[in-house]
Protein backbone atom coordinates (compact mmCIF):
# COMPACT_ATOMS: atom_id res chain seq x y z
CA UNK A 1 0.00 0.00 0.00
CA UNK A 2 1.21 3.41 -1.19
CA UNK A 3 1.71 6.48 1.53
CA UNK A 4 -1.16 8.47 -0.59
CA UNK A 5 -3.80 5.55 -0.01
CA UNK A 6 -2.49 4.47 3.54
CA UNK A 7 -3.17 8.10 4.35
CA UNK A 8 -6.81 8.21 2.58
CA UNK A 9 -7.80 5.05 4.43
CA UNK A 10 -10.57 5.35 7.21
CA UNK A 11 -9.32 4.72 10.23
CA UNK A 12 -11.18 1.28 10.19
CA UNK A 13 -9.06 0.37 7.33
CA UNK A 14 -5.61 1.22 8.55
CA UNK A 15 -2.97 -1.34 9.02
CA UNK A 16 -3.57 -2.53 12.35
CA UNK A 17 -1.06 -0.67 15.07
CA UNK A 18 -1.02 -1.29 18.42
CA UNK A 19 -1.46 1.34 21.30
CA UNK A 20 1.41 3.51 22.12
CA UNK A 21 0.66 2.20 25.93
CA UNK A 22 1.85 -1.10 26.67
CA UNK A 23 3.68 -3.81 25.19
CA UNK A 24 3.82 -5.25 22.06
CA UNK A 25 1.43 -8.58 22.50
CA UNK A 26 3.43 -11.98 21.89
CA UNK A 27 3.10 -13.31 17.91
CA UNK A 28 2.93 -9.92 16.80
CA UNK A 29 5.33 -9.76 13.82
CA UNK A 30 8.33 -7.22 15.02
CA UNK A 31 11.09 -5.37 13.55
CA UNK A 32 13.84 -3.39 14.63
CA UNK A 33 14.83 0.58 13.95
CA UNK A 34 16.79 2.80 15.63
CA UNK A 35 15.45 6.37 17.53
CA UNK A 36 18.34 8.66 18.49
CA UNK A 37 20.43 5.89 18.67
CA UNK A 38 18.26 4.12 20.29
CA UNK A 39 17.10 0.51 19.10
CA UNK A 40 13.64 0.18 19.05
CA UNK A 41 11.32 -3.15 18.67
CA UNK A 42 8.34 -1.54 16.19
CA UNK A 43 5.59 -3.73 14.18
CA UNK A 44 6.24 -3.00 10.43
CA UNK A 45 3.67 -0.64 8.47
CA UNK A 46 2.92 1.10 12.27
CA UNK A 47 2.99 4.82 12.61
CA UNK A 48 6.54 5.60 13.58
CA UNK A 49 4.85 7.91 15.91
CA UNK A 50 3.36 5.28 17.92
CA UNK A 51 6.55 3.41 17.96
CA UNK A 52 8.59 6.17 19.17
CA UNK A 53 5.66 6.64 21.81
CA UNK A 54 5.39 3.46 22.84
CA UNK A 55 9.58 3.91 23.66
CA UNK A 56 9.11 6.46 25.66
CA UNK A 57 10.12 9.37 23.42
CA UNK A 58 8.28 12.48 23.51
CA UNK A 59 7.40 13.58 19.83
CA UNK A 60 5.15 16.99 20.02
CA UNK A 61 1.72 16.70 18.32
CA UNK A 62 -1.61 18.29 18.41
CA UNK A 63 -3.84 16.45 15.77
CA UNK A 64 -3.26 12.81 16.13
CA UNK A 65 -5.20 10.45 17.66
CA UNK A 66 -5.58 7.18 17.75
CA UNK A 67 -9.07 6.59 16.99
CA UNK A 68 -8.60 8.79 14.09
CA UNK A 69 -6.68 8.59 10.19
CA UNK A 70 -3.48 10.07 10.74
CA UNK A 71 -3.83 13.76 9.21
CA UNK A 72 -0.60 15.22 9.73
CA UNK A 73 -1.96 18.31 9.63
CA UNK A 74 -0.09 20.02 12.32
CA UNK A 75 3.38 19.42 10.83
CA UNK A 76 4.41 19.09 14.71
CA UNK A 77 5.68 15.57 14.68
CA UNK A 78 8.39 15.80 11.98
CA UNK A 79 11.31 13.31 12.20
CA UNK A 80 14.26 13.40 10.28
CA UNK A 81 15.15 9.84 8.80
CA UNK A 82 18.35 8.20 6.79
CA UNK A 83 17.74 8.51 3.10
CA UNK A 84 14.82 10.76 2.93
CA UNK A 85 15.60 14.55 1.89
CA UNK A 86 13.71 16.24 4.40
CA UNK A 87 11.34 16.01 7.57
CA UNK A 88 8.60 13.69 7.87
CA UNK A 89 5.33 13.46 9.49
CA UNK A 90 5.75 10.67 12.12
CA UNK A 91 1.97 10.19 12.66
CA UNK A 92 1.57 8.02 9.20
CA UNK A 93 4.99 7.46 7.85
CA UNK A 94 5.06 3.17 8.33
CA UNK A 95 7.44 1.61 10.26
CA UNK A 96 10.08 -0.21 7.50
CA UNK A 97 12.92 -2.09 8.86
CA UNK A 98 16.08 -0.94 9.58
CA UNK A 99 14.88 2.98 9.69
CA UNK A 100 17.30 5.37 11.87
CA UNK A 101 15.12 8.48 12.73
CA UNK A 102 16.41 11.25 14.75
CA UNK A 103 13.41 12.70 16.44
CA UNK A 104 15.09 15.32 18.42
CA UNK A 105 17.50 17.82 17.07
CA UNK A 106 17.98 21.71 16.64
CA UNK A 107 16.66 21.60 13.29
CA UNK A 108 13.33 19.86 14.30
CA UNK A 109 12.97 22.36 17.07
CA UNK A 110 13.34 25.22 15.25
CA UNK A 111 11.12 23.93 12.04
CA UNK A 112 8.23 22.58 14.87
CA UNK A 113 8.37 26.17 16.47
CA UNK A 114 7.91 27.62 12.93
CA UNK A 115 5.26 25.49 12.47
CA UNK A 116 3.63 26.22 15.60
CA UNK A 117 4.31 29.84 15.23
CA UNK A 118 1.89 29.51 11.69
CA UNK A 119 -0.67 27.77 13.35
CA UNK A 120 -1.18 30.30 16.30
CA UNK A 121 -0.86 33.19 13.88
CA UNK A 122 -4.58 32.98 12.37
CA UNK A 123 -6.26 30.91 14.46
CA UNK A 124 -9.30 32.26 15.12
CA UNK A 125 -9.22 31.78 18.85
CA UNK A 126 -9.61 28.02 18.97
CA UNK A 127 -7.92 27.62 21.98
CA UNK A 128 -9.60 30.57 23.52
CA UNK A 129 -13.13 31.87 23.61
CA UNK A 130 -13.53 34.83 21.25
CA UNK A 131 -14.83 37.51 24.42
CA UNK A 132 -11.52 36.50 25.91
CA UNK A 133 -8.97 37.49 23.08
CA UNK A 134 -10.44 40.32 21.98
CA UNK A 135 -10.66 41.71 25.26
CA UNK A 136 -7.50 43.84 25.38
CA UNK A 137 -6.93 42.88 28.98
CA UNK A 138 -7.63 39.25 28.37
CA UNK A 139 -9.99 38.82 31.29
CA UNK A 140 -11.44 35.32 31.84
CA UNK A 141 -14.55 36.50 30.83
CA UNK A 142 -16.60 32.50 30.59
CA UNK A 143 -15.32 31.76 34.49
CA UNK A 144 -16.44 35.06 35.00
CA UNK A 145 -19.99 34.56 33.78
CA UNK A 146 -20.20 30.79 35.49
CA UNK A 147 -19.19 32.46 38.59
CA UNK A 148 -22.14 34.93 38.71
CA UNK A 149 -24.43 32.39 36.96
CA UNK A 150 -23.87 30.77 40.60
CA UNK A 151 -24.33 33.83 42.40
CA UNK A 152 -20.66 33.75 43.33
CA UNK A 153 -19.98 37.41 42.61
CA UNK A 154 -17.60 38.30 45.34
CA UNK A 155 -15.55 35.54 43.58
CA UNK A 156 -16.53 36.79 39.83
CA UNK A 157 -15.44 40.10 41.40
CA UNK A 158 -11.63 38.40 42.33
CA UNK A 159 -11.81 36.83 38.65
CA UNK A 160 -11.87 40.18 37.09
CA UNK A 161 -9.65 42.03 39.57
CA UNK A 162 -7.01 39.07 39.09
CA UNK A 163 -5.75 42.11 35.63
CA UNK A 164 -8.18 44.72 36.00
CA UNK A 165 -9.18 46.34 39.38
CA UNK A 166 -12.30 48.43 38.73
CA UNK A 167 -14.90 45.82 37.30
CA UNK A 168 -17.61 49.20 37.67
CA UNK A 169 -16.10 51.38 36.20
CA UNK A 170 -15.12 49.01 33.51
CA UNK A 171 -18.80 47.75 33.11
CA UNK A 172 -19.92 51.33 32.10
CA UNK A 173 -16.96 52.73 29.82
CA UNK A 174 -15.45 49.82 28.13
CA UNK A 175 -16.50 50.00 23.90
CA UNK A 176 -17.21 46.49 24.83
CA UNK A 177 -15.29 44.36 22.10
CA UNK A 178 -15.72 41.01 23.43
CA UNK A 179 -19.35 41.06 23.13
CA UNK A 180 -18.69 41.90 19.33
CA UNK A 181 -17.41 38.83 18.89
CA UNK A 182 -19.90 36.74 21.15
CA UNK A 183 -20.78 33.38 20.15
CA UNK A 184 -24.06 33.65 21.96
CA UNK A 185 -24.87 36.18 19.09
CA UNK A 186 -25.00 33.37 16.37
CA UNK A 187 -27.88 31.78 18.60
CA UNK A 188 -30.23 34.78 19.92
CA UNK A 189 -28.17 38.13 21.02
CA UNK A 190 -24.19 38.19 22.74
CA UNK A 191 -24.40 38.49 26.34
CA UNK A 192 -24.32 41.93 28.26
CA UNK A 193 -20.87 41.06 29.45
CA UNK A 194 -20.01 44.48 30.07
CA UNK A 195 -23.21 45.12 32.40
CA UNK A 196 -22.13 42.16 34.34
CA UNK A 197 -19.20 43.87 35.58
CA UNK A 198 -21.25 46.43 36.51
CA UNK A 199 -23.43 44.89 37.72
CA UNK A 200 -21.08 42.55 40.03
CA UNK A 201 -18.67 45.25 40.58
CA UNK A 202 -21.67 47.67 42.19
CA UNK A 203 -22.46 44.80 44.62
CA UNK A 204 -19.02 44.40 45.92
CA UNK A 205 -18.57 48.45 46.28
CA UNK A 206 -21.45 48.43 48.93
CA UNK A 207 -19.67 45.41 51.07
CA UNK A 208 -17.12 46.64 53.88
CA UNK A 209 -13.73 45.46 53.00
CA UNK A 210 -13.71 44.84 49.52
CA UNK A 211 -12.67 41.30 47.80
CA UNK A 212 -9.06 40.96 46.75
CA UNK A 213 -7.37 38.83 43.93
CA UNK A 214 -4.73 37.91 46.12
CA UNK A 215 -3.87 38.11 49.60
CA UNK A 216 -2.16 41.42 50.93
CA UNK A 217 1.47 40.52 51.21
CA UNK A 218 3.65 41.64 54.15
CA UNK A 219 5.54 45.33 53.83
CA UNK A 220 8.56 45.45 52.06
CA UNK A 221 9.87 48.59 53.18
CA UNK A 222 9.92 49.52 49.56
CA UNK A 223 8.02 52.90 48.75
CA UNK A 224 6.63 53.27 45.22
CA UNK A 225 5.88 56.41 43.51
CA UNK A 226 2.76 56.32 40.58
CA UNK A 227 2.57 59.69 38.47
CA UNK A 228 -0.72 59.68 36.80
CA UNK A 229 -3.99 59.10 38.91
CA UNK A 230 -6.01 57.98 35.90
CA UNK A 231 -6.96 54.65 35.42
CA UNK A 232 -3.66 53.26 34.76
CA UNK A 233 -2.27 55.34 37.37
CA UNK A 234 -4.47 53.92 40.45
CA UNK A 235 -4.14 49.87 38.62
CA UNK A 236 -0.47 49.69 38.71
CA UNK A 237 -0.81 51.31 42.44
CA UNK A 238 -3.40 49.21 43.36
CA UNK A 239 -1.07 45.81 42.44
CA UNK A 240 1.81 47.46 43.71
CA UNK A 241 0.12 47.89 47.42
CA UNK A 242 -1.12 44.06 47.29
CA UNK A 243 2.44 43.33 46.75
CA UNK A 244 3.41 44.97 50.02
CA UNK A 245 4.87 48.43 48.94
CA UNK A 246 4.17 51.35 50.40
CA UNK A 247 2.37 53.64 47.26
CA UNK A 248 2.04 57.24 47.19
CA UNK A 249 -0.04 58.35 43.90
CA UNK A 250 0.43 61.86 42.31
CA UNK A 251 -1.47 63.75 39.90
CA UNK A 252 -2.59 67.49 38.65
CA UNK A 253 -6.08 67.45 39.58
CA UNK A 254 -8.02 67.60 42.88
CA UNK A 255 -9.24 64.33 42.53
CA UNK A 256 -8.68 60.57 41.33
CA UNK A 257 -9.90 59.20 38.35
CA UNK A 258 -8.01 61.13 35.63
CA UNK A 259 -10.38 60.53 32.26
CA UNK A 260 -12.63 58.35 34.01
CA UNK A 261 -13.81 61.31 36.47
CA UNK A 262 -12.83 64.67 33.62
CA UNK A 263 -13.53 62.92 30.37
CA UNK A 264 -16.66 61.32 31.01
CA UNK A 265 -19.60 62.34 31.51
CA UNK A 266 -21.95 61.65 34.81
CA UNK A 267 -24.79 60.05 33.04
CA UNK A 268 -22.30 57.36 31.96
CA UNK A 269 -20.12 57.15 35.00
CA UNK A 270 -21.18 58.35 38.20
CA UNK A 271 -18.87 60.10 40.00
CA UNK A 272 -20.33 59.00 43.35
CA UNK A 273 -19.58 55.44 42.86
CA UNK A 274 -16.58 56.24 41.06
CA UNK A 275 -14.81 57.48 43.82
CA UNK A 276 -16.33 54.41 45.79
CA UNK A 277 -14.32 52.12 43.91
CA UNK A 278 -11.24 54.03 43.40
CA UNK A 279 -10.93 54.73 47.35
């Protein structure tokens, strides 16, 4: 059987391989091939990837799996083997006798880095929900929403603060990308994330000692000086404190809030709760 029609087999149809966990089972036709050096007992016509699994060696992929036609669609399990001109997938090159494969080498970690480098560079988010990348502080925004769906909000409130300390203030301002992109939109309508924060981040203003990402660390004796009382301004302040330093803030104006209190106006930001969250 040719590579091309091994590879446009159904899964059901592919020489039988045995699972990269475990042995080999006795009367099982063997051969022998050689991983960094390494000689290796392999069943002919196998996947060199499960071979090299089953081994112990740790050959990066992220599309194979077992129950499925090798696709080698990720390009992340190269090998480099004697006699063939360049890199090739491991996940449904077969197992001939004799093979020496190098599996780990500069070269393969610099090409599988490329080739990871491709894949992350337009993919759409598949590894993150769409709210959360295009957020441009990358706040979890799905634990987030399962938190209040609970009625957890002092935790939801912790969630946010973990990168962005004003979840109020953020509710009512932000141009709200993430619910842009929502996927609930392709159903019915994208969430109201933003008013959640608001929403979450006006019932935590009214408790006594407000919730914290993470605990208040001891003083350092450091002191830490933050020009700038604007948003910005008060967030790195704000982490700086948690970390134990002692913060003095200083700005031009009377008050806190730099944009958030001058630039907006009061029907979108009140400046009563405002200063409840900033102080």
């Amino acid at each position: 059987m040719s590579l091309l029609e091994r590879y446009t087999q159904p899964a059901e149809s592919q020489i039988p391989t045995v699972s990269h966990m475990g042995e080999i089972p006795s009367g099982q036709p063997t051969c022998t091939i050689w991983i960094d050096g390494k000689e290796v007992t392999a069943i002919p016509g196998e996947a060199i990837l499960r071979a090299a699994q089953r081994a112990g060696f740790e050959v990066p992929t992220l599309c194979d799996d077992e129950k499925l036609a090798p696709a080698a669609a990720c390009r992340m399990c190269l090998v480099e083997i004697e006699g063939y001109h360049r890199p090739m997938p491991s996940c449904h090159l077969p197992v001939e006798a004799g093979m020496k494969i190098t599996q780990a080498s500069d070269s393969l970690f610099k090409l599988r880095r490329q080739n990871l480098e491709y894949i992350l560079s337009d993919h759409n988010a598949y590894c993150m929900p769409p709210c959360q990348v295009s957020c441009p502080t990358h706040i979890d925004i799905p634990g987030y929403l399962e938190l209040m769906s609970k009625g957890q909000h002092v935790e939801a409130a912790r969630l946010v603060k973990e990168v962005l300390p004003f979840p109020y203030m953020l509710g009512l301002v932000c141009p709200k990308p993430c619910q842009e992109v929502c996927r609930r939109g392709l159903v019915e309508e994208e969430i109201a994330i933003c008013q959640c924060h608001g929403y979450t981040g006006e019932l935590v203003m009214e408790m006594e000692q407000a919730p914290t990402p993470f605990p208040q660390l001891p003083a350092t004796g450091k002191r830490v000086a933050v020009v700038g009382a604007g948003p910005a301004g008060m967030t790195a302040a704000y982490y700086a404190a948690l970390k134990g330093h002692a913060v003095t803030v200083f700005d031009m104006m009377e008050k806190q809030g730099g944009i958030a209190r001058y630039g907006i106006p009061e029907y979108r930001l009140p400046k009563v709760k405002l200063d409840k969250e900033l102080n």
